[in-house]
N, C-alpha and C. Protein backbone atom coordinates (compact mmCIF):
# COMPACT_ATOMS: atom_id res chain seq x y z
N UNK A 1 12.06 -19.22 2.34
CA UNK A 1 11.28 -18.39 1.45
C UNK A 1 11.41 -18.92 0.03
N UNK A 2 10.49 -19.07 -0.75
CA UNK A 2 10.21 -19.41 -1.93
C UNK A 2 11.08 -19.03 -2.91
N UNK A 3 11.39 -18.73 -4.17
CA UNK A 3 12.14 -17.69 -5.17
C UNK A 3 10.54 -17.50 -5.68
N UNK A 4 10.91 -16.13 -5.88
CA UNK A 4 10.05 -15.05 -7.00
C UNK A 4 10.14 -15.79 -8.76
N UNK A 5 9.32 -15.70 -9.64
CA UNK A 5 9.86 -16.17 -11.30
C UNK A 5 9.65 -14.54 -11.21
N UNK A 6 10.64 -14.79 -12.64
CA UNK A 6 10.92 -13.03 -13.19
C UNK A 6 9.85 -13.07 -13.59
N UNK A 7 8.73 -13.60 -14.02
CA UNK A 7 7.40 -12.89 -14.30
C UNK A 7 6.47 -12.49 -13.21
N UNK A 8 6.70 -13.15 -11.83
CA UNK A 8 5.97 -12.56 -11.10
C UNK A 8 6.45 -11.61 -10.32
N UNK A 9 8.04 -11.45 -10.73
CA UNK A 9 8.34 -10.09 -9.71
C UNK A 9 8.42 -9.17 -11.13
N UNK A 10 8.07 -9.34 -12.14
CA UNK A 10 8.08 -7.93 -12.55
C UNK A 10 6.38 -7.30 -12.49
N UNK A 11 5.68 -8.27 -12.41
CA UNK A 11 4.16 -8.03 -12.33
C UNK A 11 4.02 -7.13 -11.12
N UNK A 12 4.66 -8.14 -10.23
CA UNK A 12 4.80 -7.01 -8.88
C UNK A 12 5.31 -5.63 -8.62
N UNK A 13 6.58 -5.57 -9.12
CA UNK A 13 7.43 -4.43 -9.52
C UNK A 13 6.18 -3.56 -10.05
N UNK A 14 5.54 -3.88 -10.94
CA UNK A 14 5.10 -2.61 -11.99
C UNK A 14 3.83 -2.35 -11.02
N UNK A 15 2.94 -3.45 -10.11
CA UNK A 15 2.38 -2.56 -9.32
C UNK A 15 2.37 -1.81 -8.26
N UNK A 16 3.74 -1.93 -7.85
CA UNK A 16 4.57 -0.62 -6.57
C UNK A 16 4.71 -0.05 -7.50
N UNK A 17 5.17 0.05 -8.45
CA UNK A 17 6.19 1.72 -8.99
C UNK A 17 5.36 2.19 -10.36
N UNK A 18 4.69 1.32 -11.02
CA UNK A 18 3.78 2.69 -12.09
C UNK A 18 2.61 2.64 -11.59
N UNK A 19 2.00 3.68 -11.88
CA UNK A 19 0.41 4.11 -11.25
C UNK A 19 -0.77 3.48 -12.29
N UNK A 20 -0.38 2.31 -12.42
CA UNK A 20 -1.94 1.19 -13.02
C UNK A 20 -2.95 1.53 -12.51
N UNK A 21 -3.80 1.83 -13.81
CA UNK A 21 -5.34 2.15 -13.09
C UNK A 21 -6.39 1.11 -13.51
N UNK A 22 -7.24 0.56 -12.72
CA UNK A 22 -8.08 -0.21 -12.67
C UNK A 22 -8.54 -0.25 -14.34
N UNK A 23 -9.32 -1.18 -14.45
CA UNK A 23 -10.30 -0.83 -16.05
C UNK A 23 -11.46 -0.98 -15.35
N UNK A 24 -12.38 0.16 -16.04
CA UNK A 24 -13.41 0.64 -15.34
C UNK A 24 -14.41 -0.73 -15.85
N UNK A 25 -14.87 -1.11 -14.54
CA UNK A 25 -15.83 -2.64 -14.12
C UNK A 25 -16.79 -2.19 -15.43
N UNK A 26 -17.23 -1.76 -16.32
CA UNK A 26 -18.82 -1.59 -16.89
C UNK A 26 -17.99 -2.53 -17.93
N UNK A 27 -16.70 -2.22 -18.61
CA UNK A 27 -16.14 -2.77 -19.76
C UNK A 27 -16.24 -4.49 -19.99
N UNK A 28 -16.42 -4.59 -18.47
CA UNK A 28 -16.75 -6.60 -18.62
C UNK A 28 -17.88 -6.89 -18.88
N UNK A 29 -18.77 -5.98 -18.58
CA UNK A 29 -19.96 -6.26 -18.61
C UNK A 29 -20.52 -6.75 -20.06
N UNK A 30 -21.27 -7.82 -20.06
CA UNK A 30 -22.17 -7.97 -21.35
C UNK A 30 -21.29 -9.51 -22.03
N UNK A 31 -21.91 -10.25 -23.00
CA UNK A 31 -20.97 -11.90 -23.61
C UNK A 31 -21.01 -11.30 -25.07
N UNK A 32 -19.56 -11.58 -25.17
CA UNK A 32 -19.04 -11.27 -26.16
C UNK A 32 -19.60 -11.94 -27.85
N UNK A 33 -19.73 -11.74 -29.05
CA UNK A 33 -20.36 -12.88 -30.03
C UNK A 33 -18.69 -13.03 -29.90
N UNK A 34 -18.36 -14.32 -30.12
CA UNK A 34 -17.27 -14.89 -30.61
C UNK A 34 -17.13 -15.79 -31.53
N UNK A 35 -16.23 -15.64 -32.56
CA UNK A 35 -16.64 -16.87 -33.70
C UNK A 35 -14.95 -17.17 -33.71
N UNK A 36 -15.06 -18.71 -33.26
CA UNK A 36 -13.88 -18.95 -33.45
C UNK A 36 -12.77 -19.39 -34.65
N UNK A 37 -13.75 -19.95 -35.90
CA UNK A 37 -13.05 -19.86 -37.08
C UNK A 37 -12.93 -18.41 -37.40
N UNK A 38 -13.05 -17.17 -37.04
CA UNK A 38 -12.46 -15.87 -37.83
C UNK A 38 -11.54 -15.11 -36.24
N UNK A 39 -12.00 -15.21 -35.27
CA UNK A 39 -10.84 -14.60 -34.27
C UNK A 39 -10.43 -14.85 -34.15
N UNK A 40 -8.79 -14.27 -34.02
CA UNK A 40 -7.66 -14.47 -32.98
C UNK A 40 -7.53 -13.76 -31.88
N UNK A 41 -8.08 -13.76 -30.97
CA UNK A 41 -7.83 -13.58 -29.37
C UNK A 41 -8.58 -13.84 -28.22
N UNK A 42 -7.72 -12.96 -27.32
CA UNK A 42 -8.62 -13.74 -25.87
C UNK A 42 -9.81 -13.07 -25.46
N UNK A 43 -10.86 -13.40 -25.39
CA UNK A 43 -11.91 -12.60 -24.56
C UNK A 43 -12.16 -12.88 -22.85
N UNK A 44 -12.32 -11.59 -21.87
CA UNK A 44 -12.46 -11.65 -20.88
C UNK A 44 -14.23 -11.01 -20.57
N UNK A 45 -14.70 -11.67 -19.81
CA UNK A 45 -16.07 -11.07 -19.43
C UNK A 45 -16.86 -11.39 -18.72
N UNK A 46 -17.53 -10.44 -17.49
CA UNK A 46 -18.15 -11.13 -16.59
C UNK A 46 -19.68 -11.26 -16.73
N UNK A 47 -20.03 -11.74 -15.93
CA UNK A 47 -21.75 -11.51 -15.81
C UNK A 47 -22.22 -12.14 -14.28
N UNK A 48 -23.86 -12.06 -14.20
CA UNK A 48 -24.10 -13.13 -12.62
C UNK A 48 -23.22 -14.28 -11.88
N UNK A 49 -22.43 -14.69 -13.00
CA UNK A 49 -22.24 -16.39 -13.05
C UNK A 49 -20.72 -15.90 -12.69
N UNK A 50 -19.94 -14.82 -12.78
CA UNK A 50 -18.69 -14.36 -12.94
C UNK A 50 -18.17 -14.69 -13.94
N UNK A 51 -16.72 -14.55 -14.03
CA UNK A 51 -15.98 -14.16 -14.98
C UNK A 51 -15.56 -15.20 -15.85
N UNK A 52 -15.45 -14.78 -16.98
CA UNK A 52 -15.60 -16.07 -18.08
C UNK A 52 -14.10 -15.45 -19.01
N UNK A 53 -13.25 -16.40 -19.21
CA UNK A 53 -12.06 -16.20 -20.26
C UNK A 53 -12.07 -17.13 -21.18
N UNK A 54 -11.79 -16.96 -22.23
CA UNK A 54 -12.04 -17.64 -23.55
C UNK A 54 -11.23 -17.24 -24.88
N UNK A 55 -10.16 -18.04 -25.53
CA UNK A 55 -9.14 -18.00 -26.13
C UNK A 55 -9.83 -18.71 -27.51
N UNK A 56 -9.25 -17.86 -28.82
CA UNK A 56 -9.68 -18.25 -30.05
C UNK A 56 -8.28 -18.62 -30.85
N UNK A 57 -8.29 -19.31 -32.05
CA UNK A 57 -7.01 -18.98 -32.54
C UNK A 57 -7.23 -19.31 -34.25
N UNK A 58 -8.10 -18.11 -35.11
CA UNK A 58 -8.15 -18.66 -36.27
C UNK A 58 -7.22 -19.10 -37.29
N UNK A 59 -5.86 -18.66 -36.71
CA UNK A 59 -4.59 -19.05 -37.98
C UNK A 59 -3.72 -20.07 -37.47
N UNK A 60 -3.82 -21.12 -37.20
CA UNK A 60 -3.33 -22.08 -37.15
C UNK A 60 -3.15 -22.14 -35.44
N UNK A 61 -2.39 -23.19 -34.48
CA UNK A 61 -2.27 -23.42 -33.52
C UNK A 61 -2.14 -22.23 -32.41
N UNK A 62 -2.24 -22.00 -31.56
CA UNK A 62 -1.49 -20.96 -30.24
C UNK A 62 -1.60 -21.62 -28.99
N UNK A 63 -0.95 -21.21 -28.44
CA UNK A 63 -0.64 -21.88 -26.93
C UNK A 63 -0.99 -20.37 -25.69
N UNK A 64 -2.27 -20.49 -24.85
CA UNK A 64 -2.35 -18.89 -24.06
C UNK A 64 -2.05 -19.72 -22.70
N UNK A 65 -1.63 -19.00 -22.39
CA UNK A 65 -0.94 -19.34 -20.55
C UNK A 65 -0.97 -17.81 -19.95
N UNK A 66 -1.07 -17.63 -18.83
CA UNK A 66 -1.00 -17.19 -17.92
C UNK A 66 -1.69 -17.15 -16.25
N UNK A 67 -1.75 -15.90 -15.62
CA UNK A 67 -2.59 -16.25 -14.23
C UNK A 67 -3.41 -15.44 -14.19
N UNK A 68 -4.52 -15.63 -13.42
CA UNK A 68 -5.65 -14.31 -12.80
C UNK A 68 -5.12 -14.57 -11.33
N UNK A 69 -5.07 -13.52 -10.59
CA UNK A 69 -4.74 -13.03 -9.61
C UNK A 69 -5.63 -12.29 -8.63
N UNK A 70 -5.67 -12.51 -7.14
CA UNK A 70 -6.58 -11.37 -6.03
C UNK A 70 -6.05 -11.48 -4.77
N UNK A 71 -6.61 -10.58 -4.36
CA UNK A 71 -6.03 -10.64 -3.12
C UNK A 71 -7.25 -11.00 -1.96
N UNK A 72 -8.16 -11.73 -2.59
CA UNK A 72 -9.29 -12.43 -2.36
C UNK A 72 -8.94 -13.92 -2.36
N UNK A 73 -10.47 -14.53 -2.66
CA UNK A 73 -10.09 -16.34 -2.89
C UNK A 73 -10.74 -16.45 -4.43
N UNK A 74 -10.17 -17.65 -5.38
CA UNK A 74 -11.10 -17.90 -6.29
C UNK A 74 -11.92 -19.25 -5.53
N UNK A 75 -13.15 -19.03 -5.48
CA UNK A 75 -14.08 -19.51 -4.38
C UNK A 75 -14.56 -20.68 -5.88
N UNK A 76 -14.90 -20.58 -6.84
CA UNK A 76 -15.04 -21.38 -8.00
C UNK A 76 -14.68 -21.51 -9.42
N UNK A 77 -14.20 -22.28 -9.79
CA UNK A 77 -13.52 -22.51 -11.13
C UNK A 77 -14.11 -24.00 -12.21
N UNK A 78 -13.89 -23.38 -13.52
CA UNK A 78 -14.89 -24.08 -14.13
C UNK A 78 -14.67 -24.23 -15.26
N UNK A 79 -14.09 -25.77 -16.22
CA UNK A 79 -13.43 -25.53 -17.08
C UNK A 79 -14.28 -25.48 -18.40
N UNK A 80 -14.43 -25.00 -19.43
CA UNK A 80 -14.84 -24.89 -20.56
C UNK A 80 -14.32 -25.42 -21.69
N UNK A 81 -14.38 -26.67 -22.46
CA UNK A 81 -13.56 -27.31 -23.49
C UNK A 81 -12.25 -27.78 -22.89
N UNK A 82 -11.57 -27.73 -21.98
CA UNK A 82 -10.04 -28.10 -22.18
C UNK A 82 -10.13 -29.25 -22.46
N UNK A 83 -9.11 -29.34 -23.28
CA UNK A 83 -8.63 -31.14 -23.64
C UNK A 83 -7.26 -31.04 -22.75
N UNK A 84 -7.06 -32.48 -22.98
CA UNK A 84 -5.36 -33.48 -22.81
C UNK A 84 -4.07 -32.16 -23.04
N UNK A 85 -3.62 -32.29 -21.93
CA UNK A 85 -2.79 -31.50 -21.80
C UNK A 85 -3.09 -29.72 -21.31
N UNK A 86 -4.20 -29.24 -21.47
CA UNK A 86 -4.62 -28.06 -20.79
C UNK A 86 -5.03 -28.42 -19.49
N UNK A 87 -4.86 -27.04 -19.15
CA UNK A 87 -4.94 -27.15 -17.60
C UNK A 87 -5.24 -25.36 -16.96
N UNK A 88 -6.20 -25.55 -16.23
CA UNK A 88 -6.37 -24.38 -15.32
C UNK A 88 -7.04 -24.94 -13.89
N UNK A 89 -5.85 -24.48 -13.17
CA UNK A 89 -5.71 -24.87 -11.30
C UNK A 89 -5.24 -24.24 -10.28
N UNK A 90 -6.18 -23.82 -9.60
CA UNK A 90 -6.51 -22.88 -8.63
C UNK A 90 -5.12 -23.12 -7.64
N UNK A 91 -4.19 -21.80 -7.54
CA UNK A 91 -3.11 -22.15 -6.46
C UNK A 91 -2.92 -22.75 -5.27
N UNK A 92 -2.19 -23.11 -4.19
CA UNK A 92 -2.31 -23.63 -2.97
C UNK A 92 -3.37 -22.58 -2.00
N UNK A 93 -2.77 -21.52 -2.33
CA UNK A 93 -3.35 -20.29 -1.28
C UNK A 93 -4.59 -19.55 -2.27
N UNK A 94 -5.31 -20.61 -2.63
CA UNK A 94 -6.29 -20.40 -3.23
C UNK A 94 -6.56 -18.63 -3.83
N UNK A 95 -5.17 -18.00 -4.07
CA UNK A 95 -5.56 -16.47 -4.49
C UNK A 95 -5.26 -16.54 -5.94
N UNK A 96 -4.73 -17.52 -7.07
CA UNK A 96 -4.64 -17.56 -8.38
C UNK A 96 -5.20 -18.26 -9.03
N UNK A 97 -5.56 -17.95 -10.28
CA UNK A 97 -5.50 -19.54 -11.01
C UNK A 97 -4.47 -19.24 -12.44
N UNK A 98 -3.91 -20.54 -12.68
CA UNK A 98 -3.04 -20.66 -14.05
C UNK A 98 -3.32 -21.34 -14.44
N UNK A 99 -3.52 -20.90 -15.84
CA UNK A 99 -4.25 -21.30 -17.15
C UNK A 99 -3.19 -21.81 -17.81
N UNK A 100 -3.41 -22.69 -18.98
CA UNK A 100 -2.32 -23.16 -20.14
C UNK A 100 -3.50 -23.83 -21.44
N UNK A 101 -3.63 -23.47 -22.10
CA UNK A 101 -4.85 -23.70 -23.10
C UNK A 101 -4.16 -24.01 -24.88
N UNK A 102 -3.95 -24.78 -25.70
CA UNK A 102 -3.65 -25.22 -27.15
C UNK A 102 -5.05 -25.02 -27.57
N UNK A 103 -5.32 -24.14 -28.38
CA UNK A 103 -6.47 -23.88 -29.36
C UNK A 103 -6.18 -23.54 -31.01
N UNK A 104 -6.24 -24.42 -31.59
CA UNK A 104 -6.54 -24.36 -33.11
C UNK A 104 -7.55 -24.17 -33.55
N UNK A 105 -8.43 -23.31 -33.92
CA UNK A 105 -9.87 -22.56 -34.63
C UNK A 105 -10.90 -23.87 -33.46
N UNK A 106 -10.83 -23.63 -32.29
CA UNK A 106 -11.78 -23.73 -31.58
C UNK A 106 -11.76 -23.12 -30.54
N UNK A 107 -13.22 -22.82 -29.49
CA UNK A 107 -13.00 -22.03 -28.44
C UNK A 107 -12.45 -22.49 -27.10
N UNK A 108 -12.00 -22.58 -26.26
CA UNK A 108 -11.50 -23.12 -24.85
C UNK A 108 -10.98 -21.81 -23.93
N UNK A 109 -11.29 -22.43 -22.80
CA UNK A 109 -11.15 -21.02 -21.50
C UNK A 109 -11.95 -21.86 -20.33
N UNK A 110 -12.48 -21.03 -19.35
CA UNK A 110 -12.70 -21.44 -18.26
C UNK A 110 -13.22 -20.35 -17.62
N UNK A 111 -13.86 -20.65 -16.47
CA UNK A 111 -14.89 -19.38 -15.90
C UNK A 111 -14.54 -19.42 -14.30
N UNK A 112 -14.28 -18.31 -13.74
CA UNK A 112 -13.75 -18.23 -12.43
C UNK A 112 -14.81 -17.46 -11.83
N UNK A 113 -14.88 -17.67 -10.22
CA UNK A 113 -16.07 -16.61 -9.35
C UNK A 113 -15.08 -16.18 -7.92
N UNK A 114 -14.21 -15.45 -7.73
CA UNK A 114 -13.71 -14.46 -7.11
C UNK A 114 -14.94 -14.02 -5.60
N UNK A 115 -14.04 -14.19 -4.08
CA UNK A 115 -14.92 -13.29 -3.01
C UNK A 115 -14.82 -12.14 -2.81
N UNK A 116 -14.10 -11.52 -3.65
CA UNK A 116 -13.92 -9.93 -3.96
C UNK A 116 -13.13 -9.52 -5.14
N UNK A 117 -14.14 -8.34 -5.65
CA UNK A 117 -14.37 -7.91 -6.64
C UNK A 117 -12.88 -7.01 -7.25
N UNK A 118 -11.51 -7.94 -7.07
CA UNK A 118 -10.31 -7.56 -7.51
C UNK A 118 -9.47 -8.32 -8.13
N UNK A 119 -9.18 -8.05 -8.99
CA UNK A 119 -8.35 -9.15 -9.94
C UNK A 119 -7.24 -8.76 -10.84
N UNK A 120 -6.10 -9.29 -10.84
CA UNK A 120 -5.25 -8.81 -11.66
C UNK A 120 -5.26 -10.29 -12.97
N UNK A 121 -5.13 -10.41 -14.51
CA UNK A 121 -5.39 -10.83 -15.44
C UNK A 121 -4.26 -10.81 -16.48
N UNK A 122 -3.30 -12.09 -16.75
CA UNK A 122 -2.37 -12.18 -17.33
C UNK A 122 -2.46 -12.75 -18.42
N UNK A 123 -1.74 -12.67 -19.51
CA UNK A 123 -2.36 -13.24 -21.08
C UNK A 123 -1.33 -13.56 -21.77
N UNK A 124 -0.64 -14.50 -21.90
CA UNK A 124 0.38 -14.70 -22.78
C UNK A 124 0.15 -15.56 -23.61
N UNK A 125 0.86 -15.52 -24.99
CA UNK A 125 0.27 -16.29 -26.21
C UNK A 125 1.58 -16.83 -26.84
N UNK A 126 1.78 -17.87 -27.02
CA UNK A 126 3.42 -18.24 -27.57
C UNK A 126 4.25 -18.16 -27.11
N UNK A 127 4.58 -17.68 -25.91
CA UNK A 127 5.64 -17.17 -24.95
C UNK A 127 5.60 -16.27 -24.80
N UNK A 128 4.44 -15.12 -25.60
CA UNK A 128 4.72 -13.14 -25.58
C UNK A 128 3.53 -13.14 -24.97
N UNK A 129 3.99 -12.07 -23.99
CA UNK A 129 2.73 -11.12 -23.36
C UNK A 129 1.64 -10.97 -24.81
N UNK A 130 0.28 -11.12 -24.40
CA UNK A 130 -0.34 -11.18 -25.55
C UNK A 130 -1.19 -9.60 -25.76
N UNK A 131 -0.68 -8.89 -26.75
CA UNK A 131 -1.03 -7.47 -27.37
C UNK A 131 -2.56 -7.32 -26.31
N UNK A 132 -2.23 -5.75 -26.37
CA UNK A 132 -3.52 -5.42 -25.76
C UNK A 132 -4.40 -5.29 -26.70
N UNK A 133 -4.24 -5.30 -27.99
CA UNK A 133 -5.25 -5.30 -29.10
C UNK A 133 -6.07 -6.51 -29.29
N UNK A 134 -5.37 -7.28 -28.72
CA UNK A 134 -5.81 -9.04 -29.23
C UNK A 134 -6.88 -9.31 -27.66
N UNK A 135 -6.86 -8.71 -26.84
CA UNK A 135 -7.77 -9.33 -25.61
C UNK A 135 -9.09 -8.29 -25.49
N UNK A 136 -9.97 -8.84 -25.91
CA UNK A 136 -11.18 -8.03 -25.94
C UNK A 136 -12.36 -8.13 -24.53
N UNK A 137 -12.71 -7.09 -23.78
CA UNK A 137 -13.69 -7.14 -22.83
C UNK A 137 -14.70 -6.80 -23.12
N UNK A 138 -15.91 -7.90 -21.82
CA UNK A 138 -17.02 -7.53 -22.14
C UNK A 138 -17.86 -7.81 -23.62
N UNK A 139 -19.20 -6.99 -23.63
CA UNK A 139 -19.81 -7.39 -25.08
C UNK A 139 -19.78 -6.54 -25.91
N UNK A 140 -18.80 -5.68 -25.89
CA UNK A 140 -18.38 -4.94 -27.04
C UNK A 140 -17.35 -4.92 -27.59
N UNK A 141 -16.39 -5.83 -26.78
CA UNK A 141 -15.19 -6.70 -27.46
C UNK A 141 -14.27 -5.32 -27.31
N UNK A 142 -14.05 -4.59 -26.24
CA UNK A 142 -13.39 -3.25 -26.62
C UNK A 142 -11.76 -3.77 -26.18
N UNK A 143 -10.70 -3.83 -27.12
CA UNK A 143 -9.37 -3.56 -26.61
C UNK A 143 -9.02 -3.47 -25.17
N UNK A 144 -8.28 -4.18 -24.81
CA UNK A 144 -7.61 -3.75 -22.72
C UNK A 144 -6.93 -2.37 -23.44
N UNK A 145 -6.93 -2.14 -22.35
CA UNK A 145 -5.69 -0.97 -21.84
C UNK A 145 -4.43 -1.13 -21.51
N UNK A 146 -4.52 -2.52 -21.31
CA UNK A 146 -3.28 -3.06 -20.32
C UNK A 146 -3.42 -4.46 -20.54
N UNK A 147 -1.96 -4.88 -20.52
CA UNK A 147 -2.01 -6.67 -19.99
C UNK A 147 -0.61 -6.62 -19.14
N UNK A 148 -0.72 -6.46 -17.63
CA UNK A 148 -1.64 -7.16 -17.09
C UNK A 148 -3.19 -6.45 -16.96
N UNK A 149 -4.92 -6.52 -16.65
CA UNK A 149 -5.61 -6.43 -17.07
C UNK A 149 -6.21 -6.14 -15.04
N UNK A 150 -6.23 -4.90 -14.96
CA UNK A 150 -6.51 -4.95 -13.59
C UNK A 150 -7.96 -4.30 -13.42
N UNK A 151 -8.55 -5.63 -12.73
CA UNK A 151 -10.24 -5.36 -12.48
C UNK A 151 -10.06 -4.94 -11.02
N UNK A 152 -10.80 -3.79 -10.53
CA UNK A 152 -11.27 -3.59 -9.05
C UNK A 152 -12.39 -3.00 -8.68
N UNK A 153 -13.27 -3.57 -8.49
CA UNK A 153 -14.96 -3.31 -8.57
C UNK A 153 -15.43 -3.05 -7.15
N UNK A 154 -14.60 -2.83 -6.44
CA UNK A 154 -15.08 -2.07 -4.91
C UNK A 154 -14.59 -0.77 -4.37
N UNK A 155 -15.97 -0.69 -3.83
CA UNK A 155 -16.67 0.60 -3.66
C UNK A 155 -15.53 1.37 -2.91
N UNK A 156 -15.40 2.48 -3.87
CA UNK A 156 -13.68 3.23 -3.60
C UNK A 156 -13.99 4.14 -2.57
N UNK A 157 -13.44 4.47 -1.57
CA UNK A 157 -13.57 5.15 -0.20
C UNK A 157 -12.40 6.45 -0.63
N UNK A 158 -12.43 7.89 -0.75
CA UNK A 158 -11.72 8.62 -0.65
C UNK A 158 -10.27 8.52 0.32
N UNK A 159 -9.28 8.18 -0.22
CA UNK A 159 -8.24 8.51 0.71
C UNK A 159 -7.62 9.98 0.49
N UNK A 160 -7.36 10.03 1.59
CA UNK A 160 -6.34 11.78 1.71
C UNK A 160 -4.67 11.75 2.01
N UNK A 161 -4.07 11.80 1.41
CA UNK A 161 -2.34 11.67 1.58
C UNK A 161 -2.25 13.06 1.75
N UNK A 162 -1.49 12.95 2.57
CA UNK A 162 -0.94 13.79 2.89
C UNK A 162 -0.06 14.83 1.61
N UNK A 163 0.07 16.22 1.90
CA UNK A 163 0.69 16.81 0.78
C UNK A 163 2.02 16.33 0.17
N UNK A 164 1.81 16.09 -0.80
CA UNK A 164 3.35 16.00 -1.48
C UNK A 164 3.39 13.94 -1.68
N UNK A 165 2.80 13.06 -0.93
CA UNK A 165 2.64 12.00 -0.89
C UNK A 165 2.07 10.81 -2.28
N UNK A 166 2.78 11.09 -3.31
CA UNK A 166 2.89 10.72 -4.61
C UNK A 166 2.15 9.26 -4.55
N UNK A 167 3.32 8.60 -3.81
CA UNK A 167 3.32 7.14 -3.04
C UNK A 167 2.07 6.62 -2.95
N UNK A 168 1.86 7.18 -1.92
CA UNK A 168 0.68 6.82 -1.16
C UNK A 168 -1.23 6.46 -1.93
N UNK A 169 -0.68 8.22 -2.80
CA UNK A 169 -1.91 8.43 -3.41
C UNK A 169 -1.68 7.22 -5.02
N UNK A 170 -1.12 7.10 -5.07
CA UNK A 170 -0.57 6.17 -6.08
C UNK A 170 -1.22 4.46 -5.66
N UNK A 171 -0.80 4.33 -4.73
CA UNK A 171 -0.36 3.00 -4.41
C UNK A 171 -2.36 2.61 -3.88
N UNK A 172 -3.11 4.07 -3.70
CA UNK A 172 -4.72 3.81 -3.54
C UNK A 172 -5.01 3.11 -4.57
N UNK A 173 -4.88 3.37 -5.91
CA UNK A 173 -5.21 3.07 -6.90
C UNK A 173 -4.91 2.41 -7.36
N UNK A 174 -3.98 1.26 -6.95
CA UNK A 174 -3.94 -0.26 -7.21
C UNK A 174 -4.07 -0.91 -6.11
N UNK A 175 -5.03 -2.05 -6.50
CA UNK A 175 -4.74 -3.54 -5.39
C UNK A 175 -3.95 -4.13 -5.64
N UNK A 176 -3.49 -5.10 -3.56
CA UNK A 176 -2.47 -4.81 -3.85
C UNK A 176 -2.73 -6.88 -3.97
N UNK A 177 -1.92 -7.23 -4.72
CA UNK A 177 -2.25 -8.64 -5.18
C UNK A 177 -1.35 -9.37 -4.32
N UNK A 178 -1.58 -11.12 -3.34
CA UNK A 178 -1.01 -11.36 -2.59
C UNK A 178 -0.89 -12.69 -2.90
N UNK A 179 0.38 -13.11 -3.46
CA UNK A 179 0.49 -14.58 -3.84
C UNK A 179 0.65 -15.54 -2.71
């Protein structure tokens, strides 16, 4: 068996035991204006073509790394600007991709297309989880809720737990992500 990195077992951890709720799918919707000499942060956003991520950095250098995650396949990936030394590459078990992007006041990111509509979305900037203020969705550029950044855009089927079943009813409301 593999070892876990402490970043992916705490990612995991937090989706067994706190009750993460999706971000409601409309928030991706729409392309963001982005100007990369005045922003600093990441934009996430989908459209026909799927999902598009894109890192700004108007005050001097930053380094964004992290993974998108499903418990699906990323079926296509597509890089946007990377230079020498960036890199975004789809895992063995084709369910991630990890990003690593150097942007100084230009734009770079990459565009992923997912076979189901679930995704978990990681953002780190310098070595720090990157503020939920700084990652903007969609075309209204609205603040996450969360980083990690959990998209789940299928059609939710009522479950019934049983009384008293915290767990259960909990654990509906996140996907469950499978490295």
């Amino acid at each position: 068996m593999k070892a876990c990195s402490p970043l992916l077992l705490a990612l995991l951890l937090s989706l067994v035991t706190s009750p993460l709720q999706a971000v409601p799918e409309r928030l991706f919707d729409g392309t963001p204006q982005v100007d990369p000499a005045a922003d600093n942060a990441a934009f996430v956003w989908r459209d026909s073509k799927g999902f598009h991520v894109r890192f700004t950095s108007s005050k001097g250098s930053s380094r964004y790394h992290g993974k998108v995650c499903s418990p699906g396949r990323v079926v296509k990936l597509d890089f946007v600007t990377l230079r020498r030394q960036e890199s975004a590459t789809i895992s063995p078990t084709q369910h991630c991709v990890s990003f690593n992007a150097n942007v100084a006041g230009s734009l770079d990111g990459f565009d992923f297309h997912l076979d189901q509509p679930v995704a978990s979305i990681e953002i780190w900037r310098d070595g720090r989880v990157l503020q939920r203020s700084k990652i903007k969705l969609g075309g209204r550029g609205v603040p996450s809720p969360g980083n990690p950044i959990i998209f789940d855009a299928r059609r939710k089927k009522k479950r019934i737990a049983p009384a008293g079943d915290q767990a259960t009813q909990a654990s509906a409301e996140v996907p469950t992500i499978e490295r």
